[in-house]
C-alpha atoms as a PDB file:
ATOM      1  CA  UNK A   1     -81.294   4.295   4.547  1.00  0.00           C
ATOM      2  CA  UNK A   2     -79.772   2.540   7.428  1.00  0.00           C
ATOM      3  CA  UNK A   3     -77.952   0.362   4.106  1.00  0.00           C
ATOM      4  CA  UNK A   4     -76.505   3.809   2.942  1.00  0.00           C
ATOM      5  CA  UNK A   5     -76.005   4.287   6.146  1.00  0.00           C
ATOM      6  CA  UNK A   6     -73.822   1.709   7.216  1.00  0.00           C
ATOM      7  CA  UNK A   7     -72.255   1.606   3.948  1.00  0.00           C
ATOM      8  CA  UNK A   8     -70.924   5.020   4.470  1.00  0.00           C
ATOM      9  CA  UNK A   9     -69.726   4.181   8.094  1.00  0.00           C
ATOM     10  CA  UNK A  10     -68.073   1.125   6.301  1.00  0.00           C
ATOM     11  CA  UNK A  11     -66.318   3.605   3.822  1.00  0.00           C
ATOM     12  CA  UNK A  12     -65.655   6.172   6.333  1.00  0.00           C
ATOM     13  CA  UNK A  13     -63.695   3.322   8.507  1.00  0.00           C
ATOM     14  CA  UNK A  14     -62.408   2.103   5.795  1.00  0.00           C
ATOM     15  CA  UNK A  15     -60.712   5.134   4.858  1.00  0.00           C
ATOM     16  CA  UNK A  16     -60.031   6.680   8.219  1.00  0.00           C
ATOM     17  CA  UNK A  17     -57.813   3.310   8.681  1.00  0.00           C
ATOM     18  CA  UNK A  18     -56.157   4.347   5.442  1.00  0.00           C
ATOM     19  CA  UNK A  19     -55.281   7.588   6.446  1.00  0.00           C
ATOM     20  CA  UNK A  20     -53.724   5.417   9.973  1.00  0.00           C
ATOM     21  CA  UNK A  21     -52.005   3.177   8.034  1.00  0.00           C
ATOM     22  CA  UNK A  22     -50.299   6.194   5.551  1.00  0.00           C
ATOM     23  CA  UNK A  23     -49.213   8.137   8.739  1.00  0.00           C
ATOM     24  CA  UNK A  24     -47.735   4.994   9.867  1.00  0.00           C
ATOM     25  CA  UNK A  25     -45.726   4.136   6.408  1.00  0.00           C
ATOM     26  CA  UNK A  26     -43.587   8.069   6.885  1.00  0.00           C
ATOM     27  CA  UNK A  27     -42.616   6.792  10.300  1.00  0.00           C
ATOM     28  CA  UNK A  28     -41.831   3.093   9.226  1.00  0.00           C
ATOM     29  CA  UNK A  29     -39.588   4.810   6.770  1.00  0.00           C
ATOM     30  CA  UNK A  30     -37.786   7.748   8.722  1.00  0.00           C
ATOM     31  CA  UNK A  31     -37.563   4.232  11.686  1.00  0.00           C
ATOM     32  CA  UNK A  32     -35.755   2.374   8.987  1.00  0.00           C
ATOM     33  CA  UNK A  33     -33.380   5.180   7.592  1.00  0.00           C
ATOM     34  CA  UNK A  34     -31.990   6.351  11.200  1.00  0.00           C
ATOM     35  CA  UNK A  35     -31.407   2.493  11.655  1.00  0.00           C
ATOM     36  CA  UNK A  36     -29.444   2.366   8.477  1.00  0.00           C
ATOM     37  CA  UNK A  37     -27.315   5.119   9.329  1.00  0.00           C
ATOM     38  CA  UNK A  38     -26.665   4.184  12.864  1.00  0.00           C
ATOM     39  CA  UNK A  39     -25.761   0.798  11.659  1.00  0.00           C
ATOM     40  CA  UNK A  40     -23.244   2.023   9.146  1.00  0.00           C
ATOM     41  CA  UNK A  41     -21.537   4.895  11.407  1.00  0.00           C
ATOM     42  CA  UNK A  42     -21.171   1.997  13.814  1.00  0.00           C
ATOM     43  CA  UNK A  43     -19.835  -0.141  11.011  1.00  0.00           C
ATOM     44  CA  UNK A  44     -17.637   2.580   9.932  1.00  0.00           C
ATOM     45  CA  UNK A  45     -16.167   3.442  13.480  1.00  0.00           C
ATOM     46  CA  UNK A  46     -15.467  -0.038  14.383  1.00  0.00           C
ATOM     47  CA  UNK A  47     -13.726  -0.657  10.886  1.00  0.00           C
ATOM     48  CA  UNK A  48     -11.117   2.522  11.928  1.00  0.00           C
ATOM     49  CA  UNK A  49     -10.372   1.272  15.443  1.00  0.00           C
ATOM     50  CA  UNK A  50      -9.548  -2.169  13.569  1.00  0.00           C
ATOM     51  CA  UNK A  51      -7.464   0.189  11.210  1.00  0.00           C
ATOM     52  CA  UNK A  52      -5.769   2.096  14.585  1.00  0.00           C
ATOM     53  CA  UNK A  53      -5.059  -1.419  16.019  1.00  0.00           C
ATOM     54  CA  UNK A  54      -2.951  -2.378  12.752  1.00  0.00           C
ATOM     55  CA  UNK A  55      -1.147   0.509  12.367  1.00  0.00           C
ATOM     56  CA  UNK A  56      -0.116   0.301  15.861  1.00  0.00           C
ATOM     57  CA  UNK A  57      -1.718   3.353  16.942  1.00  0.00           C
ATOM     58  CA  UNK A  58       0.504   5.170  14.495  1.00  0.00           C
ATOM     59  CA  UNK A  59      -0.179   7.507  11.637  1.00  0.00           C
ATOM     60  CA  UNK A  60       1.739   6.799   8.496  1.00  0.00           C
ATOM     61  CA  UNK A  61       3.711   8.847   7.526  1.00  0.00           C
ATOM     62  CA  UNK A  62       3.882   9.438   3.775  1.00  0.00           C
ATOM     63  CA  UNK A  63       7.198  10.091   1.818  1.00  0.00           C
ATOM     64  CA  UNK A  64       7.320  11.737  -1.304  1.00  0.00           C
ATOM     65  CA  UNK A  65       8.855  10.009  -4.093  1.00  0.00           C
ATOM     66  CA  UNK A  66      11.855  11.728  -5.576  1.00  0.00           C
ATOM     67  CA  UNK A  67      14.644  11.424  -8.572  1.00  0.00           C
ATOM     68  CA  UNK A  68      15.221   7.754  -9.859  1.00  0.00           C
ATOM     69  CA  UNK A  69      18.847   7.083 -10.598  1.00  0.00           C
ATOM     70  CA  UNK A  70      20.047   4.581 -12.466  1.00  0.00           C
ATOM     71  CA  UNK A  71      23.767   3.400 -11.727  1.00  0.00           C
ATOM     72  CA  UNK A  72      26.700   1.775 -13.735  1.00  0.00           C
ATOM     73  CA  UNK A  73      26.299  -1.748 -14.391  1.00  0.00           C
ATOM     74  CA  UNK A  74      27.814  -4.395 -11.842  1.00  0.00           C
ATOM     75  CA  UNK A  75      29.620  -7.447 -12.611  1.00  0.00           C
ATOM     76  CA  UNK A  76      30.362  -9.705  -9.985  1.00  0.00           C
ATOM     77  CA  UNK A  77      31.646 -13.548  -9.204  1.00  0.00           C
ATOM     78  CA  UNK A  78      28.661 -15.280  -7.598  1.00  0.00           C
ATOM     79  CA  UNK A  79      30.003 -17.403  -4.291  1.00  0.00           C
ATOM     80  CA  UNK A  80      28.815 -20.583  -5.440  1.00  0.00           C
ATOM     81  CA  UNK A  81      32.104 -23.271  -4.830  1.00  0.00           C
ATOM     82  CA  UNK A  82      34.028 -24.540  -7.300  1.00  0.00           C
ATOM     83  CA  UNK A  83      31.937 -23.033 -10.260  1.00  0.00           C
ATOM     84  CA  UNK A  84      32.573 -20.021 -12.100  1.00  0.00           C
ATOM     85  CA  UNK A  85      28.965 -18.255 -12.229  1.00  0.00           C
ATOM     86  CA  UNK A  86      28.797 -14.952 -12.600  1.00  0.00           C
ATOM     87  CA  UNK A  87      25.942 -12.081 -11.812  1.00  0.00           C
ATOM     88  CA  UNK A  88      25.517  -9.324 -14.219  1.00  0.00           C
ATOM     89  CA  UNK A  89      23.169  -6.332 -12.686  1.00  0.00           C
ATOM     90  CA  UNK A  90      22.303  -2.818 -13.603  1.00  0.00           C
ATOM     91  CA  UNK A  91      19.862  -1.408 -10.557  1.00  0.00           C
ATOM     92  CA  UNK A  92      18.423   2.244 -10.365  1.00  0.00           C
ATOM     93  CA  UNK A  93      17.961   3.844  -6.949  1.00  0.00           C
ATOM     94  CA  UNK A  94      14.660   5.922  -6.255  1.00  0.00           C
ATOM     95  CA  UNK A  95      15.569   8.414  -3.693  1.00  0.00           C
ATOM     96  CA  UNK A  96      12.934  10.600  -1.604  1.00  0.00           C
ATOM     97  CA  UNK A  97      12.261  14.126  -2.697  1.00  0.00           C
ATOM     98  CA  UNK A  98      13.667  15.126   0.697  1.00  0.00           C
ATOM     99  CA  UNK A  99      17.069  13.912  -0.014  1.00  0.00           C
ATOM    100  CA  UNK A 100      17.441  16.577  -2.857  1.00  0.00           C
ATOM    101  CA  UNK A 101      19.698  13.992  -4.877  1.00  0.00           C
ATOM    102  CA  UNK A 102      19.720  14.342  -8.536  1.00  0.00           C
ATOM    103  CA  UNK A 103      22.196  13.461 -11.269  1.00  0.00           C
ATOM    104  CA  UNK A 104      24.581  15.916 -10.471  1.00  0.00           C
ATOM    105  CA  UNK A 105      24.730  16.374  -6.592  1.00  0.00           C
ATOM    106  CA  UNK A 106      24.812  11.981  -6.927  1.00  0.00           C
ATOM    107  CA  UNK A 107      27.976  12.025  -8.440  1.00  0.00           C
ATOM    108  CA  UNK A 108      29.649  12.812  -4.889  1.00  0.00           C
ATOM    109  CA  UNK A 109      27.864   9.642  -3.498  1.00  0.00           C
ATOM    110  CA  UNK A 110      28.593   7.581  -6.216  1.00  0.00           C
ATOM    111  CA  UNK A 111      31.900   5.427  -4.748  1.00  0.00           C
ATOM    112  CA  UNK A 112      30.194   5.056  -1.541  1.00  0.00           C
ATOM    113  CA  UNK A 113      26.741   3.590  -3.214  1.00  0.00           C
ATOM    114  CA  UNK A 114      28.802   1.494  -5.562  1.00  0.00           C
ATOM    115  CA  UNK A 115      30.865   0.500  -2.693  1.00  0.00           C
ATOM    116  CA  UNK A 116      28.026  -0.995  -0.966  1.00  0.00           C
ATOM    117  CA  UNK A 117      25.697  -2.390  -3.627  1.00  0.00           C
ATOM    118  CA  UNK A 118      29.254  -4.146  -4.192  1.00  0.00           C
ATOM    119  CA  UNK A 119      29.063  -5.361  -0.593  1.00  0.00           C
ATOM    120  CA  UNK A 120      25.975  -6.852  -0.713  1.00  0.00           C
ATOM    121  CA  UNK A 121      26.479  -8.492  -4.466  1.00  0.00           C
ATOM    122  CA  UNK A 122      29.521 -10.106  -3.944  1.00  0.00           C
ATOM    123  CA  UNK A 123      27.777 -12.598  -1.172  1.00  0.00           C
ATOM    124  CA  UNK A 124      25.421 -14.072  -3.025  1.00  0.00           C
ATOM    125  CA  UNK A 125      25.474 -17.186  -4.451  1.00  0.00           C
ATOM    126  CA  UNK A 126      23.288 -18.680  -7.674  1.00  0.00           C
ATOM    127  CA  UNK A 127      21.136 -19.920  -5.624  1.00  0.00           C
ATOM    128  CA  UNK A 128      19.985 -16.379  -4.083  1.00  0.00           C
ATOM    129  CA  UNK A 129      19.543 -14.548  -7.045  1.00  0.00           C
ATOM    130  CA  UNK A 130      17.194 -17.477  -8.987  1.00  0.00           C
ATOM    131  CA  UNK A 131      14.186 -16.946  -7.244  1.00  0.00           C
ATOM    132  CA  UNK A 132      11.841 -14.077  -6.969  1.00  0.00           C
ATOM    133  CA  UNK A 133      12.043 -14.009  -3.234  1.00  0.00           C
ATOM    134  CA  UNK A 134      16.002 -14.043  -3.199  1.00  0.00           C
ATOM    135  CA  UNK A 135      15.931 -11.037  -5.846  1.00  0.00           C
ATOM    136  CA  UNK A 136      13.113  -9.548  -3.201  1.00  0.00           C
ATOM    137  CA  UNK A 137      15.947  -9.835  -0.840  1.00  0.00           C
ATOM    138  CA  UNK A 138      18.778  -8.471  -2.721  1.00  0.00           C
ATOM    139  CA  UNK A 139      16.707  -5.457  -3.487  1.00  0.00           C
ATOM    140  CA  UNK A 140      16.157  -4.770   0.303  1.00  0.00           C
ATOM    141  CA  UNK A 141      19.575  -5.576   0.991  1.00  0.00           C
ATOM    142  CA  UNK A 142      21.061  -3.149  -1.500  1.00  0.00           C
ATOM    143  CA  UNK A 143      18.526  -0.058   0.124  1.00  0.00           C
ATOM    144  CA  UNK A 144      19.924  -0.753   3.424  1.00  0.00           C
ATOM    145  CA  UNK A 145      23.378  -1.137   2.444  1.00  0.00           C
ATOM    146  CA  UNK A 146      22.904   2.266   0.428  1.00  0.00           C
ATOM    147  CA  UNK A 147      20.839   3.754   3.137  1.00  0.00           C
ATOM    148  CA  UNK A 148      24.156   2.852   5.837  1.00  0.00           C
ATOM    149  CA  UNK A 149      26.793   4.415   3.642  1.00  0.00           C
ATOM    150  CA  UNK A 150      24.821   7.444   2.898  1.00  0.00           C
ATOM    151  CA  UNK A 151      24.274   7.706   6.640  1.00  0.00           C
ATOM    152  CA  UNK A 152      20.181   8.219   6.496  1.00  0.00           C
ATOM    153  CA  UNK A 153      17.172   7.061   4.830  1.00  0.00           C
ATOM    154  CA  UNK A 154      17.234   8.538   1.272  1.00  0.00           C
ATOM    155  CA  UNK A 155      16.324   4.899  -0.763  1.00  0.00           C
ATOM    156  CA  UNK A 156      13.046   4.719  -1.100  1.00  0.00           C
ATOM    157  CA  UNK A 157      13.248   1.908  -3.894  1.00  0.00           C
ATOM    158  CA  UNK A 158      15.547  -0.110  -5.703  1.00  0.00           C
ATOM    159  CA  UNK A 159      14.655  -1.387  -9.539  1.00  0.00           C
ATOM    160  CA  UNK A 160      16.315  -3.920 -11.797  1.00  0.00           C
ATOM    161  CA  UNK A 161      16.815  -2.784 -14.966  1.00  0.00           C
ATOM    162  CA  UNK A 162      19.140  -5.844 -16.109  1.00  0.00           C
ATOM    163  CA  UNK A 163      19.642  -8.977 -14.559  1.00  0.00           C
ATOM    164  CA  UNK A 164      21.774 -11.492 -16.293  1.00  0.00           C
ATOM    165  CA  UNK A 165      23.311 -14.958 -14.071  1.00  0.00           C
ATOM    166  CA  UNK A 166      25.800 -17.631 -15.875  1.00  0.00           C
END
C-alpha cells in the first residue's frame, strides 16, 4: 500500500504541477501579446512624429487634378553660337480642377501661355534640352512661367508630347 500510496502522491504532484504550469502558459501568452502591441503602437507613434518632422509640421494639402490641355506646337532657334539648331516641342498643360479651365474658357489664356512657354524656350541652348535633367528643368520652368502670366497657381503639370532638337 504505502507503493500505491506514494505512487498516487507522485501522480497527484505530478499533475497538480501540470495544472501550475497550464495556468501559467494563458498568462505567458496574454504577457507576450500586450508586449507586442505596446511595442508596435510605440513603433507606430514614433514613425508619425518622424513623418510630422518631414513635413515640417505641415499637413499636405492635396490638389485635385483637373483638364489636361494640350497646346500648339512650338518651334524655336536654340541659343547655341554660331550653329543653327533648332527645338521642336508640343507640351500639354494639366491644370487643377479649381482653376475651372477647359478647352473653351483656355482659349482667352492662350497668347499669354504661349507667350511665356515662348519665354522660357527661346533661352535654351542644345545643351539644356539633351539631358533628362535639363528637360526636368524646362518642364518646371514652363509651369512657373505659365503659372506668372496667368497670375496664380493653376499648372499642376506639364507633359511632352513631342520633342524633336536639330
Amino acid at each position: 500500500m504505502a507503493l500505491g500510496k506514494k505512487k498516487a502522491e507522485e501522480q497527484g504532484e505530478g499533475s497538480a504541477e501540470d495544472n501550475g504550469g497550464s495556468k501559467k502558459k494563458p498568462l505567458m501568452f496574454i504577457i507576450l501579446a500586450v508586449a507586442a502591441i505596446l511595442v508596435f503602437t510605440c513603433t507606430l507613434a514614433f514613425g508619425k512624429k518622424i513623418s510630422a518632422k518631414d513635413n515640417g509640421g505641415k499637413k499636405q494639402v492635396v490638389v485635385e487634378k483637373g483638364t489636361i490641355i494640350p497646346l500648339d506646337e512650338f518651334l524655336v532657334n536654340l541659343t547655341d553660337a554660331g550653329s543653327d539648331h533648332f527645338l521642336k516641342v508640343t507640351v500639354a498643360l494639366e491644370f487643377t480642377k479649381a482653376s475651372g479651365k477647359s478647352g473653351e474658357s483656355f482659349k482667352e489664356d492662350a497668347p499669354r501661355v504661349r507667350d511665356a512657354v515662348l519665354a522660357v524656350l527661346t533661352n535654351k541652348s542644345r545643351a539644356d534640352v539633351s539631358t533628362d535633367l535639363g528637360r526636368e528643368k524646362m518642364k518646371a520652368e514652363i509651369k512657373d512661367s505659365v503659372n506668372e502670366a496667368l497670375g496664380d497657381k493653376e499648372v499642376l503639370n506639364v507633359y511632352y508630347v513631342n520633342l524633336v532638337t536639330q
